[in-house]
C-alpha atoms as a PDB file:
ATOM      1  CA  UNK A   1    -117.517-141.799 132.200  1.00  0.00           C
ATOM      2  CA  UNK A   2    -117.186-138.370 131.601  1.00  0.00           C
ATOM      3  CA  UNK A   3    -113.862-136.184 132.521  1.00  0.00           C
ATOM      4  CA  UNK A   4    -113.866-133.335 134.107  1.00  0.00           C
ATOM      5  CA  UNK A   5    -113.529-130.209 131.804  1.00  0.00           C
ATOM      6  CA  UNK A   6    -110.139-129.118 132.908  1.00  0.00           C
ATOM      7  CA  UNK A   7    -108.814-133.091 131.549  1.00  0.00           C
ATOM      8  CA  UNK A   8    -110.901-132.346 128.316  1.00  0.00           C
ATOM      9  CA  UNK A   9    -109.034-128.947 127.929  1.00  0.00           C
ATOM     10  CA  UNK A  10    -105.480-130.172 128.557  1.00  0.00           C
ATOM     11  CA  UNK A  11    -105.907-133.245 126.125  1.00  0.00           C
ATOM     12  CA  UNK A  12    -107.349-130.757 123.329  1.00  0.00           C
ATOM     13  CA  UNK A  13    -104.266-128.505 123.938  1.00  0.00           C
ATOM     14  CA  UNK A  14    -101.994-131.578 123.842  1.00  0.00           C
ATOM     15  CA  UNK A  15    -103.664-132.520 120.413  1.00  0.00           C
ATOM     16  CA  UNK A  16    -103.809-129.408 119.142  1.00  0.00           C
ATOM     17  CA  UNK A  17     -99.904-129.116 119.673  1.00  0.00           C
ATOM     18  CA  UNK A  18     -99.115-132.797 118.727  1.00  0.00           C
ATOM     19  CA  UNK A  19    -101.650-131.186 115.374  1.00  0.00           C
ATOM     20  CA  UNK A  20     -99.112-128.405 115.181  1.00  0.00           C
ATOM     21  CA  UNK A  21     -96.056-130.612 115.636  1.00  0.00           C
ATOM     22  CA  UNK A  22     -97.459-133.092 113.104  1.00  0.00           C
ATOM     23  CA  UNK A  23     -98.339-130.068 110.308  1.00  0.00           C
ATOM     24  CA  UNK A  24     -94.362-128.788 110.976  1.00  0.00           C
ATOM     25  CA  UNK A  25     -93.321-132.335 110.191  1.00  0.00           C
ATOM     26  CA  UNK A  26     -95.353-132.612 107.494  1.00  0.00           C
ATOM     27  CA  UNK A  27     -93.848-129.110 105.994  1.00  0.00           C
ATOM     28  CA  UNK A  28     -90.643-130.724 107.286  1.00  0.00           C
ATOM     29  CA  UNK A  29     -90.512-133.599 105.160  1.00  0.00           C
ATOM     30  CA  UNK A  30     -92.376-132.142 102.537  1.00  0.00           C
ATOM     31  CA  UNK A  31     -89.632-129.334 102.167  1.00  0.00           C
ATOM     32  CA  UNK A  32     -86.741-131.823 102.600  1.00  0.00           C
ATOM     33  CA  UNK A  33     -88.337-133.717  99.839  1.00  0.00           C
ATOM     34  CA  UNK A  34     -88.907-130.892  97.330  1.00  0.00           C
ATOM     35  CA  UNK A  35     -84.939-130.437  97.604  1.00  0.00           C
ATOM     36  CA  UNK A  36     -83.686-134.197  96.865  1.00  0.00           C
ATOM     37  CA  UNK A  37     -86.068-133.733  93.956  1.00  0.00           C
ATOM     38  CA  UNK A  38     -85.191-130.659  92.831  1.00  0.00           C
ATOM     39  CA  UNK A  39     -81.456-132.150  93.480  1.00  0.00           C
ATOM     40  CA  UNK A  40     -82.005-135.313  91.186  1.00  0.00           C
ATOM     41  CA  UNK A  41     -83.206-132.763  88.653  1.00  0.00           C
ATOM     42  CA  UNK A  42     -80.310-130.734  88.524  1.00  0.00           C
ATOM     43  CA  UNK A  43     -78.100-133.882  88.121  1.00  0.00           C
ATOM     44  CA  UNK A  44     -79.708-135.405  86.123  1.00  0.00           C
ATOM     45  CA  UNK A  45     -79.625-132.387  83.668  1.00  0.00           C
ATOM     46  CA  UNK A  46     -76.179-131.969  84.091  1.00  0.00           C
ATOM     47  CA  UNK A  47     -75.491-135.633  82.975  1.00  0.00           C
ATOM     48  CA  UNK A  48     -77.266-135.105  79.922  1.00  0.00           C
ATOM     49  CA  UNK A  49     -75.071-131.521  78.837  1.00  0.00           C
ATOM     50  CA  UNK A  50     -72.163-133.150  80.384  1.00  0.00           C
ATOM     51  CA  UNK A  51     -70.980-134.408  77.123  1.00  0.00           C
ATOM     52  CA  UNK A  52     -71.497-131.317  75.017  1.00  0.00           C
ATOM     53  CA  UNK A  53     -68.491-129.715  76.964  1.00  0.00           C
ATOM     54  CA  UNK A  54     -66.092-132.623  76.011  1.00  0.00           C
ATOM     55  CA  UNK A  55     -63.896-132.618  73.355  1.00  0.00           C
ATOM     56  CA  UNK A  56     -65.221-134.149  70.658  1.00  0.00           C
ATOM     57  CA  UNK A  57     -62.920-136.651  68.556  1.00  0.00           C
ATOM     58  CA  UNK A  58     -61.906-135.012  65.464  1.00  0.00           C
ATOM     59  CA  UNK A  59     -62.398-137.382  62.397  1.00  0.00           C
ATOM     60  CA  UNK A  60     -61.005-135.237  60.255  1.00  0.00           C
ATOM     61  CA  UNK A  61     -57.170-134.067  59.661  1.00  0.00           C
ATOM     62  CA  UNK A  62     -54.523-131.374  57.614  1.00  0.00           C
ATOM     63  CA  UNK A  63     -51.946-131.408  55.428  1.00  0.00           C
ATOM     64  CA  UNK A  64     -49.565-129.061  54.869  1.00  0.00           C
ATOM     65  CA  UNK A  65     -46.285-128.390  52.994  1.00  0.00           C
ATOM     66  CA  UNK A  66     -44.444-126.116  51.084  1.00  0.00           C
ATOM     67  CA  UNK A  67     -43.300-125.423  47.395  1.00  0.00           C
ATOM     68  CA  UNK A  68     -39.909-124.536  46.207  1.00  0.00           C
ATOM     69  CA  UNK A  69     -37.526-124.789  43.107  1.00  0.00           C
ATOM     70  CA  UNK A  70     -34.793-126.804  42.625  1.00  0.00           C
ATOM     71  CA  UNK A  71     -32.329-123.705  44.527  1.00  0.00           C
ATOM     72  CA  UNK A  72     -34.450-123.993  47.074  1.00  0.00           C
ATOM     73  CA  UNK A  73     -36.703-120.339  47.090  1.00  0.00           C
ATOM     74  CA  UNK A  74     -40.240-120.346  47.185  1.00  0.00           C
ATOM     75  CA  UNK A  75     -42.673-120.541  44.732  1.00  0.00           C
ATOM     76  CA  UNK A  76     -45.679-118.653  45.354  1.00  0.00           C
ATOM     77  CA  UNK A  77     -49.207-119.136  43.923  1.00  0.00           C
ATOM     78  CA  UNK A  78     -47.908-122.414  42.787  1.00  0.00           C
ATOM     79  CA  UNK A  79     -51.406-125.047  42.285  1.00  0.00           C
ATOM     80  CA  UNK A  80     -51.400-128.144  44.402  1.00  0.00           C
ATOM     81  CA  UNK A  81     -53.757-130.236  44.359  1.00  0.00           C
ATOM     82  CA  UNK A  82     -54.871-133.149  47.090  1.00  0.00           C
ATOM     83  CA  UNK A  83     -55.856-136.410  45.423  1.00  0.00           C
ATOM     84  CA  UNK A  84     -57.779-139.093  47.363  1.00  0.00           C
ATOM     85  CA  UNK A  85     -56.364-142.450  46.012  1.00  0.00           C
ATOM     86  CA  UNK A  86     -59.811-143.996  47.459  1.00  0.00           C
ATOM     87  CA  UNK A  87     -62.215-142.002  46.073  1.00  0.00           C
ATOM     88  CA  UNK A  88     -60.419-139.935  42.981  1.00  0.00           C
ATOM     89  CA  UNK A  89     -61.668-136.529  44.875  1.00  0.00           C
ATOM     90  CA  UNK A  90     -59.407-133.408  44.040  1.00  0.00           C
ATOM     91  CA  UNK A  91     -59.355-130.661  46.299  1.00  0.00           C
ATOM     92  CA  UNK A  92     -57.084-128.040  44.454  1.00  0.00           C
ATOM     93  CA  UNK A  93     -55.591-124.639  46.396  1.00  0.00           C
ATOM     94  CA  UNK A  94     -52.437-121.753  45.565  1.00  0.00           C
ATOM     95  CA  UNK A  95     -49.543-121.800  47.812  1.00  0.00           C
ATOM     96  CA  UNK A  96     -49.310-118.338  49.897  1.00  0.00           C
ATOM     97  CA  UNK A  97     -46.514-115.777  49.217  1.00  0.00           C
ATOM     98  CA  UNK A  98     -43.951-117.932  51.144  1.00  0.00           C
ATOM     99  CA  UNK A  99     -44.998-120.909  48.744  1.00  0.00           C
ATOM    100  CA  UNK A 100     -46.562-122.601  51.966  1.00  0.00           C
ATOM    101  CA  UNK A 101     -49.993-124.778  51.845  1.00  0.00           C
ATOM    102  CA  UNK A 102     -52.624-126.188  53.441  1.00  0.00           C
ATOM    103  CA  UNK A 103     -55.410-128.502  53.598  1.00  0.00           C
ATOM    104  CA  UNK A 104     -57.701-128.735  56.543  1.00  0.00           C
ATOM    105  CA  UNK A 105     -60.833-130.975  57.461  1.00  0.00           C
ATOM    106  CA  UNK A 106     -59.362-133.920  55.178  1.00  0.00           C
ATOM    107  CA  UNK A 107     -61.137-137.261  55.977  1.00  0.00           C
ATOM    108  CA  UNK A 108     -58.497-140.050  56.834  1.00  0.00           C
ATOM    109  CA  UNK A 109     -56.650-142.076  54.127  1.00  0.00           C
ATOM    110  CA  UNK A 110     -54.381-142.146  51.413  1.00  0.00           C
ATOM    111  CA  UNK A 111     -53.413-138.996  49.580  1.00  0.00           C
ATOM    112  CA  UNK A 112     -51.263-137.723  46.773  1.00  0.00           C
ATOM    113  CA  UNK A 113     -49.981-134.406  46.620  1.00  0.00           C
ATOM    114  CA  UNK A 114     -49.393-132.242  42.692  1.00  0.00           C
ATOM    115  CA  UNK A 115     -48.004-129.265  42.546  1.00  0.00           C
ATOM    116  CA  UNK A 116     -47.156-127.394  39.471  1.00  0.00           C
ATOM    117  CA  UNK A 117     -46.162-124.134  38.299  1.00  0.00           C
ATOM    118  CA  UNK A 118     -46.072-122.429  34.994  1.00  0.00           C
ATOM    119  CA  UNK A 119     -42.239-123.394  33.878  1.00  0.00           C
ATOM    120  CA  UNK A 120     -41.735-126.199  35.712  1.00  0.00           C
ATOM    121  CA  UNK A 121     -42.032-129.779  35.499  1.00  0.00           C
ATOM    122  CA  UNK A 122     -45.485-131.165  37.667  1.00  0.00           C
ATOM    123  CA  UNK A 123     -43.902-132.961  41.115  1.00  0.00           C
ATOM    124  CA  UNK A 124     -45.618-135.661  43.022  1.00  0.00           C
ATOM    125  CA  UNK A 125     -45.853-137.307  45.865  1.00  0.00           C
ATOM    126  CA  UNK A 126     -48.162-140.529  46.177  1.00  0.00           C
ATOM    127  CA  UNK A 127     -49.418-142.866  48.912  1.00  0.00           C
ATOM    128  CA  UNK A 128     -49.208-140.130  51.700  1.00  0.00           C
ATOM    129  CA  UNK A 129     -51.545-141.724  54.755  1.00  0.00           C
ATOM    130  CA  UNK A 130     -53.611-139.523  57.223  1.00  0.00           C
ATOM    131  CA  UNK A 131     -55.420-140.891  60.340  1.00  0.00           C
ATOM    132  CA  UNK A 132     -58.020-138.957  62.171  1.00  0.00           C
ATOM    133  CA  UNK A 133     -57.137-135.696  64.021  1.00  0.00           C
ATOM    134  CA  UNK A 134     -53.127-135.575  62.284  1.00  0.00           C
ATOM    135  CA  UNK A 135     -51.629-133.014  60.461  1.00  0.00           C
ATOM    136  CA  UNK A 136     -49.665-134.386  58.287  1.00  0.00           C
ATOM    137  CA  UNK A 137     -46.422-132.942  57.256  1.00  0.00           C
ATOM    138  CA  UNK A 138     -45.913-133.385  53.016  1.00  0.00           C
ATOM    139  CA  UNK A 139     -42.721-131.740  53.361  1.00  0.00           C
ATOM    140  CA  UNK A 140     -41.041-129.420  50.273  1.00  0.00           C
ATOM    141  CA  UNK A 141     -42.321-130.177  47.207  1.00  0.00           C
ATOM    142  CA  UNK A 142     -39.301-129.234  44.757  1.00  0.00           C
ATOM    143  CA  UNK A 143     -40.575-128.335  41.346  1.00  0.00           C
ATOM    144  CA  UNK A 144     -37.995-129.532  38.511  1.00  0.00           C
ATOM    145  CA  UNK A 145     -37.352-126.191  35.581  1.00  0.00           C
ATOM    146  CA  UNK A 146     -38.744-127.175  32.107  1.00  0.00           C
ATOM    147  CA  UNK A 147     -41.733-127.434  30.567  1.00  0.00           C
ATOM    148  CA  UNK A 148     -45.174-127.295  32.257  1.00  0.00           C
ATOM    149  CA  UNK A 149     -48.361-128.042  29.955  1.00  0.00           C
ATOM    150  CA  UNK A 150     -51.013-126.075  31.661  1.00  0.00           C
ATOM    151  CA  UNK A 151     -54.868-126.349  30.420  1.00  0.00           C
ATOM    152  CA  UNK A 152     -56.011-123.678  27.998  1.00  0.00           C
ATOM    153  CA  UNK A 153     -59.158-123.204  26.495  1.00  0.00           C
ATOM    154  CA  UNK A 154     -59.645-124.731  23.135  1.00  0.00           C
ATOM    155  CA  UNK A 155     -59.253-121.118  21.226  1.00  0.00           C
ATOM    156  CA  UNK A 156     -60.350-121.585  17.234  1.00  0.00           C
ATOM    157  CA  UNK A 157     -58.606-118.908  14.800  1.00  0.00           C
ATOM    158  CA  UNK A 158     -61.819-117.517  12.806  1.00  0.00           C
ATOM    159  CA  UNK A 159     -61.291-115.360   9.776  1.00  0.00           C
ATOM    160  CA  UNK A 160     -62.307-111.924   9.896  1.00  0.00           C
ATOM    161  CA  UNK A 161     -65.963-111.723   8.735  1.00  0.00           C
ATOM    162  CA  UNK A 162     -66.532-115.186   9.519  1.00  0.00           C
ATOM    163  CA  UNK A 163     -68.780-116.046  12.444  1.00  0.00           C
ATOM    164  CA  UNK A 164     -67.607-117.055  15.527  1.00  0.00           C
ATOM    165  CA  UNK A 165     -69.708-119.524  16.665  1.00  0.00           C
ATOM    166  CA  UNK A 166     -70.302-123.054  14.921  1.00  0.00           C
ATOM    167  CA  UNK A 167     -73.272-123.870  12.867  1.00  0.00           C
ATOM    168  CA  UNK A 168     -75.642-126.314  14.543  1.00  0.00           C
ATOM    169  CA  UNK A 169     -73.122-129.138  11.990  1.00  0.00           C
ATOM    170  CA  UNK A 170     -70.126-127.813  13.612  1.00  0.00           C
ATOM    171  CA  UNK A 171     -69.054-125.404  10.638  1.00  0.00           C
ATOM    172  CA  UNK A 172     -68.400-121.524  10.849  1.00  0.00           C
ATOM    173  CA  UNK A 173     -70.380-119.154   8.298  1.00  0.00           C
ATOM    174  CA  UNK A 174     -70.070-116.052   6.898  1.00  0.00           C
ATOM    175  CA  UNK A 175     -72.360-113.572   8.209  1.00  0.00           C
ATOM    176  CA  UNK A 176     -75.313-112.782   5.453  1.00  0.00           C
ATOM    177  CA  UNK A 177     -74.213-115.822   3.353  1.00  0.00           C
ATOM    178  CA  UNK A 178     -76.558-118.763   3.608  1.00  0.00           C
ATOM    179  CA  UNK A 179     -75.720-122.194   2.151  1.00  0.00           C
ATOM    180  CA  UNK A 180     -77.362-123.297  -0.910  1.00  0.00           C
ATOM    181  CA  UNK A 181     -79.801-126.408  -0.830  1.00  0.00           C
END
C-alpha cells in the first residue's frame, strides 16, 4: 500500500531529525567520553609524579662539634677526623676560625671522633651512634697541652755532593763516582 506523498515527506523529515538528534548524541557522548579519558589521563599521571614531590627519607646524617683547650678558647684549624668503628673509614676535616666542625651526609652507625692540634695531646671520643636523618651533637672536644706527634715525611740528611736519591740497592752515591766490580 502506498502512502500518500505528504506521509512519505513528514516521516523523512521526522528521520532526518531523529538522524540529526542521533548524530548530536553521538557527538554528545563521544565528547563526554573524550573528557573522562582525558580525565583518567591526567590522574593517572599525577599519581605517578606524586611521589617525586614528597620528602624523601634521608638515610644519611651530621655531626658536629667544636674544639677548644683546656681554658676553654677555641682552637682553630685543629684536624678531626670521623672514624667508622664498622668499616675503619676516615673522613678527616679543619675546624673553622671559631674551632667549630662538621660532618654531613654520614651513613648511620657508630663513630669516633680525633681531634688534634700541633701542641696538644690527641682527644677522643669513641662509640658515638648516629641513626638516619640526626645530627648528632659531639659536643667540645677539649684538647689536653703537651706533646702532639704529628706525621712528617721521612726526610734523609745527604751530604753535600752526595746524591739525593737511593741507588736501585737502597744506597746514596756520589755523583761521577761509580762503584767498582
Amino acid at each position: 500500500m502506498a502512502r500518500p506523498p505528504e506521509e512519505q515527506e513528514r516521516r523523512h523529515e521526522s528521520q532526518v531529525r531523529n538522524s540529526a538528534r542521533a548524530g548530536e548524541t553521538v557527538r554528545a557522548t563521544r565528547k563526554v567520553l573524550e573528557e573522562q579519558v582525558y580525565v583518567r589521563y591526567v590522574a593517572i599521571g599525577l599519581l605517578l609524579i606524586a611521589p617525586s614531590f614528597a620528602p624523601a627519607q634521608e638515610v644519611t646524617g651530621s655531626i658536629t662539634g667544636t674544639v677548644t683547650d683546656p681554658t676553654g678558647s677555641i682552637i682553630a684549624h685543629a684536624v678531626v677526623r670521623l672514624i667508622s668503628e664498622a668499616t675503619g673509614v676516615i673522613r678527616a676535616l679543619s675546624t673553622d676560625n671559631e674551632g667549630n666542625f662538621v660532618f654531613t651526609a654520614v651513613p648511620p652507625g657508630f663513630y669516633t671522633v680525633a681531634a688534634e692540634h700541633p701542641g696538644f695531646k690527641k682527644y677522643q671520643k669513641q662509640r658515638l651512634e648516629l641513626t638516619p636523618g640526626d645530627t648528632l651533637g659531639a659536643g667540645n672536644l677539649k684538647l689536653s697541652v703537651g706533646a702532639c706527634w704529628i706525621r712528617t715525611p721521612n726526610l734523609r740528611r745527604v751530604r753535600p755532593g752526595m746524591s739525593s736519591r737511593p741507588t736501585s740497592a737502597g744506597m746514596f752515591r756520589t755523583p761521577g763516582k761509580f762503584p767498582t766490580i
